[in-house]
Protein backbone atom coordinates (compact mmCIF):
# COMPACT_ATOMS: atom_id res chain seq x y z
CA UNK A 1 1.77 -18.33 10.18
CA UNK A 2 1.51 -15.06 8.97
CA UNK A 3 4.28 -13.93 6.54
CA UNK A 4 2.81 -10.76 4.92
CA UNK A 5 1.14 -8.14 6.11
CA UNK A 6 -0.98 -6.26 3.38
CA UNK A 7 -2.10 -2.53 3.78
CA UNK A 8 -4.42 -1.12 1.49
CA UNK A 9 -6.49 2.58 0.47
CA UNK A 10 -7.42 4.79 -1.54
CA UNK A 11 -5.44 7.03 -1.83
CA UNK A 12 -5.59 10.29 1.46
CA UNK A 13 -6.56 7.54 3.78
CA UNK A 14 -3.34 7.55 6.20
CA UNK A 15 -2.37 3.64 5.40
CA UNK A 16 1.51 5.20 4.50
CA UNK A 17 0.91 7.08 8.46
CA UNK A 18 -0.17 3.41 9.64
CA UNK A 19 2.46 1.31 8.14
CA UNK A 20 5.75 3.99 9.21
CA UNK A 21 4.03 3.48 12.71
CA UNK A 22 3.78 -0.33 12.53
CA UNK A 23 7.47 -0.76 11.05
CA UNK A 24 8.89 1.79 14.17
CA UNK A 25 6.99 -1.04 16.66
CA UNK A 26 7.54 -4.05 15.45
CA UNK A 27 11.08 -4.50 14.41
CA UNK A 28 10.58 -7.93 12.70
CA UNK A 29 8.12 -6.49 10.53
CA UNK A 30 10.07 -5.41 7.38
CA UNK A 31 8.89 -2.78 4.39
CA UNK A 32 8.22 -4.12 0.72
CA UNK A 33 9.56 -1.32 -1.03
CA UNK A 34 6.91 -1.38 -4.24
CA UNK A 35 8.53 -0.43 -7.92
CA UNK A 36 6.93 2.54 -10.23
CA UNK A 37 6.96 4.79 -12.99
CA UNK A 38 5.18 7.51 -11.06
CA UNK A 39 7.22 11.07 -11.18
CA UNK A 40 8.92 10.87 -7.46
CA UNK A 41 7.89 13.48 -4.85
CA UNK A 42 9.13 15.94 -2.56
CA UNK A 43 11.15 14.42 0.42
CA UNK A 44 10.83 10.42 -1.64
CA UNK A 45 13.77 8.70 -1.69
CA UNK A 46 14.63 5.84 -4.94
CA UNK A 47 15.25 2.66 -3.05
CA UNK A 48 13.91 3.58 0.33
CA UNK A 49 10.17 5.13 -0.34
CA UNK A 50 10.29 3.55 -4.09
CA UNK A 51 11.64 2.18 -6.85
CA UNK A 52 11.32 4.65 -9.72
CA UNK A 53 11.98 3.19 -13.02
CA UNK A 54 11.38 4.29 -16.28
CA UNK A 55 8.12 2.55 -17.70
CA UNK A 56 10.20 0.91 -20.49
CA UNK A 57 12.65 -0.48 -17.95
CA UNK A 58 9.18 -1.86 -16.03
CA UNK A 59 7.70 -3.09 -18.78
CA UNK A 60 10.80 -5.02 -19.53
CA UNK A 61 11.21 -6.27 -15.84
CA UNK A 62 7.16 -7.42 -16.13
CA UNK A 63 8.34 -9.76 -19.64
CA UNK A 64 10.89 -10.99 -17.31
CA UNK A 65 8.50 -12.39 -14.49
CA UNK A 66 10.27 -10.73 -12.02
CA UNK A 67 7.25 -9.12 -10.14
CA UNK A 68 4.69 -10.95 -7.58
CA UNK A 69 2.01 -8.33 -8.89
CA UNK A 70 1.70 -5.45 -10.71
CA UNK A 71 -0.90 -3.38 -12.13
CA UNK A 72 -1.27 0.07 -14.19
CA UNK A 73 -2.88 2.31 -10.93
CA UNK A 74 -3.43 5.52 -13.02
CA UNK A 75 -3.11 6.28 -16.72
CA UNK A 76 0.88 5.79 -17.86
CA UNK A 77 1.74 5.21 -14.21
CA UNK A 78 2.88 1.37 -12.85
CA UNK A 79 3.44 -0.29 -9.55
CA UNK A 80 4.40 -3.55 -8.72
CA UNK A 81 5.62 -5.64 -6.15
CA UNK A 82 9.69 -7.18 -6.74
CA UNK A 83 9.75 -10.23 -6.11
CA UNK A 84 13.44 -9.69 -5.00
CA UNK A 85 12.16 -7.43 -2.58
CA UNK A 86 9.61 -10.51 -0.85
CA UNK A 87 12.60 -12.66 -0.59
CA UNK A 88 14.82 -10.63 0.98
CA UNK A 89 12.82 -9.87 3.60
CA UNK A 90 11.71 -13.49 3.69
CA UNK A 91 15.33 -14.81 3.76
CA UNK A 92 16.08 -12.52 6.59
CA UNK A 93 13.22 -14.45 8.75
CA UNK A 94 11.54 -10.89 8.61
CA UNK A 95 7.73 -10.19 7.93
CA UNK A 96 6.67 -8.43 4.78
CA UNK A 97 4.36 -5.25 5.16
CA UNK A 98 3.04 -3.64 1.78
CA UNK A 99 1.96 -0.33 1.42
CA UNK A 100 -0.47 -0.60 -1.36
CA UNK A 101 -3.39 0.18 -3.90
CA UNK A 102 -6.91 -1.52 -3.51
CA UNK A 103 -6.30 -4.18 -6.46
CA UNK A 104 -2.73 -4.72 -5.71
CA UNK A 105 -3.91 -5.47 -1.91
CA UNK A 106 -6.79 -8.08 -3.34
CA UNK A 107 -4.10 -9.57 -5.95
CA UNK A 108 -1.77 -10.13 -2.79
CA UNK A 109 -4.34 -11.74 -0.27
CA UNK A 110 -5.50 -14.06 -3.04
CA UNK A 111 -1.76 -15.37 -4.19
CA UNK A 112 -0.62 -15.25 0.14
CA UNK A 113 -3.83 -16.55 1.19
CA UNK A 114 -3.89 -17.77 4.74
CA UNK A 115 -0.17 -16.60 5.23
CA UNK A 116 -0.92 -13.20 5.03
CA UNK A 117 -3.74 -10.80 7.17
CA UNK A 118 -4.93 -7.67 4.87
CA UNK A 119 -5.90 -4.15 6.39
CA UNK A 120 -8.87 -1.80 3.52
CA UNK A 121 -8.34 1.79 5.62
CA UNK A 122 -10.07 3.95 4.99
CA UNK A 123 -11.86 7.30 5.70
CA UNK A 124 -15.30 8.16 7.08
CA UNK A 125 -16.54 9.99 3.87
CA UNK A 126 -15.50 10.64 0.44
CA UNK A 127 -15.43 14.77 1.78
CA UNK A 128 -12.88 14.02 4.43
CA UNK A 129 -10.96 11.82 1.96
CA UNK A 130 -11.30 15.17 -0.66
CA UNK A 131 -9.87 17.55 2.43
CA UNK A 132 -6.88 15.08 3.36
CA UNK A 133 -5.89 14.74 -0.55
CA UNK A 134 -6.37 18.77 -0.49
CA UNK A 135 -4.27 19.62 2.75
CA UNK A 136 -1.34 17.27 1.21
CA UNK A 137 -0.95 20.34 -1.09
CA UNK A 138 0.81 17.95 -3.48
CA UNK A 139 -1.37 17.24 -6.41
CA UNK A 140 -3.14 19.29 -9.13
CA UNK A 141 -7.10 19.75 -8.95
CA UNK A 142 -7.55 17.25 -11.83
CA UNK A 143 -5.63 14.26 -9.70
CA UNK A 144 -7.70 15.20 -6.94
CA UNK A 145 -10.42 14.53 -8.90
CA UNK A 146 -9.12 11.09 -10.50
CA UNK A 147 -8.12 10.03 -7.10
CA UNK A 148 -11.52 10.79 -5.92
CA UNK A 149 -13.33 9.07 -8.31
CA UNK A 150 -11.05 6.27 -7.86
CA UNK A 151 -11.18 6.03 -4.39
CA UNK A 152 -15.23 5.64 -4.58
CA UNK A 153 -14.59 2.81 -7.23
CA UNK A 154 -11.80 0.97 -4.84
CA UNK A 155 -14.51 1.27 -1.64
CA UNK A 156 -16.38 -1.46 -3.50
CA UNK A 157 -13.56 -3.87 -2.79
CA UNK A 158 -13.09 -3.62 1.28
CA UNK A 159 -15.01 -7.11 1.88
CA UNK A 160 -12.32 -8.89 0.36
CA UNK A 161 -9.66 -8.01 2.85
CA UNK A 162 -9.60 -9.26 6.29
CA UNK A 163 -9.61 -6.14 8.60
CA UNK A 164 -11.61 -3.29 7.48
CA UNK A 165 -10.38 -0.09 9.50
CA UNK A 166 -12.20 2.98 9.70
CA UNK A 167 -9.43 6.14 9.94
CA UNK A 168 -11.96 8.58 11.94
CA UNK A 169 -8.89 9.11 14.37
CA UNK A 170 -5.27 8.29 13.54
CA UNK A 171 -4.09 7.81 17.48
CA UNK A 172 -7.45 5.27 17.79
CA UNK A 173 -6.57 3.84 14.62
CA UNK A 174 -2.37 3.16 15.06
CA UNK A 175 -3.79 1.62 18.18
CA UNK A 176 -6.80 -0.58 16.94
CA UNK A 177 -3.93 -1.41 13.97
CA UNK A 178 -1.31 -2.55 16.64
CA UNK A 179 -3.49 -4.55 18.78
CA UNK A 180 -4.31 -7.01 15.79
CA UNK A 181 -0.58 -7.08 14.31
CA UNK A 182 0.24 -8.49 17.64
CA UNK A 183 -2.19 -11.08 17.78
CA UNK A 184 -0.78 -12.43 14.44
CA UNK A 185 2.53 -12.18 14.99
């Protein structure tokens, strides 16, 4: 039986889009909400989108085992998965969706195995992934450009999740994406 639900993408691709969509259909399906250090955005809110910590207060919660993976993403900035967060969601009979980076999504599938399905999204070329990150209108040029050369460096990892979904069209895609959560489920 599937019990967690893994979405994964560089960053641009629309897997946040996908996984709002798939937690407003299927009510039983519940959100992991990740830990980080990361600087917290416009319209984020700490406990709902994130949790932001300090990276001394993650660092500390790492040396206290209390993550089921975590992983520096960029340069000074963690994430992680609570493990407080997986059980509460388990304990509540619910299903656990991430919202996640490439490795974080490859870390999960390999400790969930056959109890979890895992989504790579992703977007037709590394241009249309450059004009999404662009049109967000959130980050500085130079983060466009790490997140662009990361992004090419996390495409190398798509054959080790289950479901490899191409985001030409996000109405196609929500609906490609909904048709296999329910055959899981």
């Amino acid at each position: 039986m599937v019990k967690s639900i893994i979405f994964s993408a560089p960053s641009g691709s629309g897997k946040t889009t996908i996984v709002k969509h798939i937690l407003k259909t299927f009510p039983q399906i519940k959100f992991s909400i990740s830990a980080t250090t990361r600087n917290i955005r416009s319209g984020e809110e700490d406990g709902k989108d994130y949790y932001f910590l300090s990276t001394q207060w993650f660092k500390h919660m790492v040396e206290l085992d209390e993550f089921v993976e975590w992983e520096e993403v960029y340069k000074d900035q963690y994430y992680g998965t609570l493990k407080s967060e997986v059980n509460r969601i388990w304990n509540d009979n619910g299903i656990v969706i991430y919202d996640m980076d490439v490795i974080g999504g490859v870390n999960l599938k390999k400790k969930f195995g056959d109890e979890s399905m895992s989504f790579f999204i992703k977007v037709p070329t590394i241009e249309e992934l450059e004009n999404r990150l662009r049109d967000r209108g959130t980050e500085t040029e130079e983060k466009i450009q790490t997140r662009i050369s990361k992004a090419k460096k996390e495409m190398e990892y798509e054959t080790q999740f289950d479901k490899v979904i191409v985001n030409t069209d996000l109405e196609t895609t929500l609906q490609d994406v909904e048709k296999i959560i329910k055959n899981i489920i």
